[in-house]
Protein backbone atom coordinates (compact mmCIF):
# COMPACT_ATOMS: atom_id res chain seq x y z
CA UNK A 1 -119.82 -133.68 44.05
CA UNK A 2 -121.00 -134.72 40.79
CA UNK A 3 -119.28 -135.42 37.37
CA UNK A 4 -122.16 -135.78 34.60
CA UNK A 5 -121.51 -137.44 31.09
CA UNK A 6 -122.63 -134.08 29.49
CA UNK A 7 -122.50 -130.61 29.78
CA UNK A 8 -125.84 -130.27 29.94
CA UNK A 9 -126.56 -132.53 32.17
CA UNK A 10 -124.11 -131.13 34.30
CA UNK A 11 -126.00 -127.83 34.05
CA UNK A 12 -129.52 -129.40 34.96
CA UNK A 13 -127.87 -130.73 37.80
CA UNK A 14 -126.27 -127.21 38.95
CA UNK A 15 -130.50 -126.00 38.69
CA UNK A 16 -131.63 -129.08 40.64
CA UNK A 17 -129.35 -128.21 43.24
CA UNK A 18 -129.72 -124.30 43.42
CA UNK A 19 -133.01 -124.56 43.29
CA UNK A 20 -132.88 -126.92 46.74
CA UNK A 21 -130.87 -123.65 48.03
CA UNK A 22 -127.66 -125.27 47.70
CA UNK A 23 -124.64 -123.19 46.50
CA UNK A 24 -122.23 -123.83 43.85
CA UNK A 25 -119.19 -124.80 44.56
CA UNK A 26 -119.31 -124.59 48.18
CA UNK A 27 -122.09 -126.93 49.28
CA UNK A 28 -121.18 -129.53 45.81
CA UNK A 29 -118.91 -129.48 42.92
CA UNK A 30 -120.20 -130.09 39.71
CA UNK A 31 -118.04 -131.39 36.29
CA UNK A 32 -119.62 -131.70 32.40
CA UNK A 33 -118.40 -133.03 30.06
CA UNK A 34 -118.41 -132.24 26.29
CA UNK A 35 -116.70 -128.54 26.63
CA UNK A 36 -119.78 -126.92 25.33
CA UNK A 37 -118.85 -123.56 23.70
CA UNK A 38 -120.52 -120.58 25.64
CA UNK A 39 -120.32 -121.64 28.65
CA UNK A 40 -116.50 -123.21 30.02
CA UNK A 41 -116.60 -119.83 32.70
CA UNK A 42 -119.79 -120.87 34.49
CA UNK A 43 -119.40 -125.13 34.47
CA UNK A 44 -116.13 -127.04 34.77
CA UNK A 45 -115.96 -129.42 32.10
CA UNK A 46 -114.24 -132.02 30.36
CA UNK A 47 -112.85 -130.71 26.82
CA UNK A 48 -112.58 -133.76 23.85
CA UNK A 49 -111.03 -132.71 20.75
CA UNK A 50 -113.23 -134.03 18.46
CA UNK A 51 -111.19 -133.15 15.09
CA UNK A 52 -108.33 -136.03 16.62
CA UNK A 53 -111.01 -138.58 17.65
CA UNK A 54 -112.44 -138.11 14.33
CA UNK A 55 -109.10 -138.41 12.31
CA UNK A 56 -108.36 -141.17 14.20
CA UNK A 57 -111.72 -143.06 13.63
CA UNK A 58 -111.30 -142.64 9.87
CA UNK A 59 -107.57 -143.91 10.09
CA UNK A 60 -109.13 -146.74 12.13
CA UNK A 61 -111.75 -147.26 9.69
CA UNK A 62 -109.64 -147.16 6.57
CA UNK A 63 -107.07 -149.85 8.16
CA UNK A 64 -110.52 -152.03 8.64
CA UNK A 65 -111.52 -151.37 5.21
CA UNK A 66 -107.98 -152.64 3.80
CA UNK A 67 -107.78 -155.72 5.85
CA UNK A 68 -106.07 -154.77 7.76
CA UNK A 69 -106.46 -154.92 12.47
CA UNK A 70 -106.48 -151.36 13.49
CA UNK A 71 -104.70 -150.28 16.67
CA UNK A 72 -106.62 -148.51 19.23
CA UNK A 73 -106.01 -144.75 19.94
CA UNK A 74 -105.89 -142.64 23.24
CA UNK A 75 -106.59 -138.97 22.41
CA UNK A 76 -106.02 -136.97 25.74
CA UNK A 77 -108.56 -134.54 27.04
CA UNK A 78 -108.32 -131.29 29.05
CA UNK A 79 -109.80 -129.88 32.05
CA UNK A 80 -111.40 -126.41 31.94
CA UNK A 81 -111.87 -125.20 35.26
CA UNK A 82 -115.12 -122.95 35.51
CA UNK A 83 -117.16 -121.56 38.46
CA UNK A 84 -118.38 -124.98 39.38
CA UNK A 85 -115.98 -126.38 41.17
């Protein structure tokens, strides 16, 4: 199987593949990543929430900006299972 850094590369790899006559899922699995609005039924992908991580960077940033060390930050991600795996 595969598991791209992006959505769309995910989906360039699903074309490379069908277009060798393979079939999705059942000859290879394919994940994205991003969570690319549109299309989560088709590709299984990796979903960030990018409001947190971008809270978090400017809480980050302001704790830099005072002086002060920030902490690092884990913000989870989900799995949205589509038709490609």
């Amino acid at each position: 199987g595969f598991v791209c850094e992006s959505d769309e590369t995910a989906l360039g790899v699903i074309a490379a593949l069908k277009d060798r006559g393979y079939k999705i899922p059942e000859d290879f699995s394919v994940v994205g990543y991003d969570g690319l609005p549109g299309i989560s039924k088709m590709l299984t992908t990796i979903v960030q929430d990018t409001d947190k991580i971008a809270a978090k960077a400017a809480s980050m940033l302001e704790l830099a900006m005072l002086g002060e060390q920030p902490v690092g930050a884990v913000v989870p991600i989900t799995l949205k299972l589509g038709q490609s795996t």
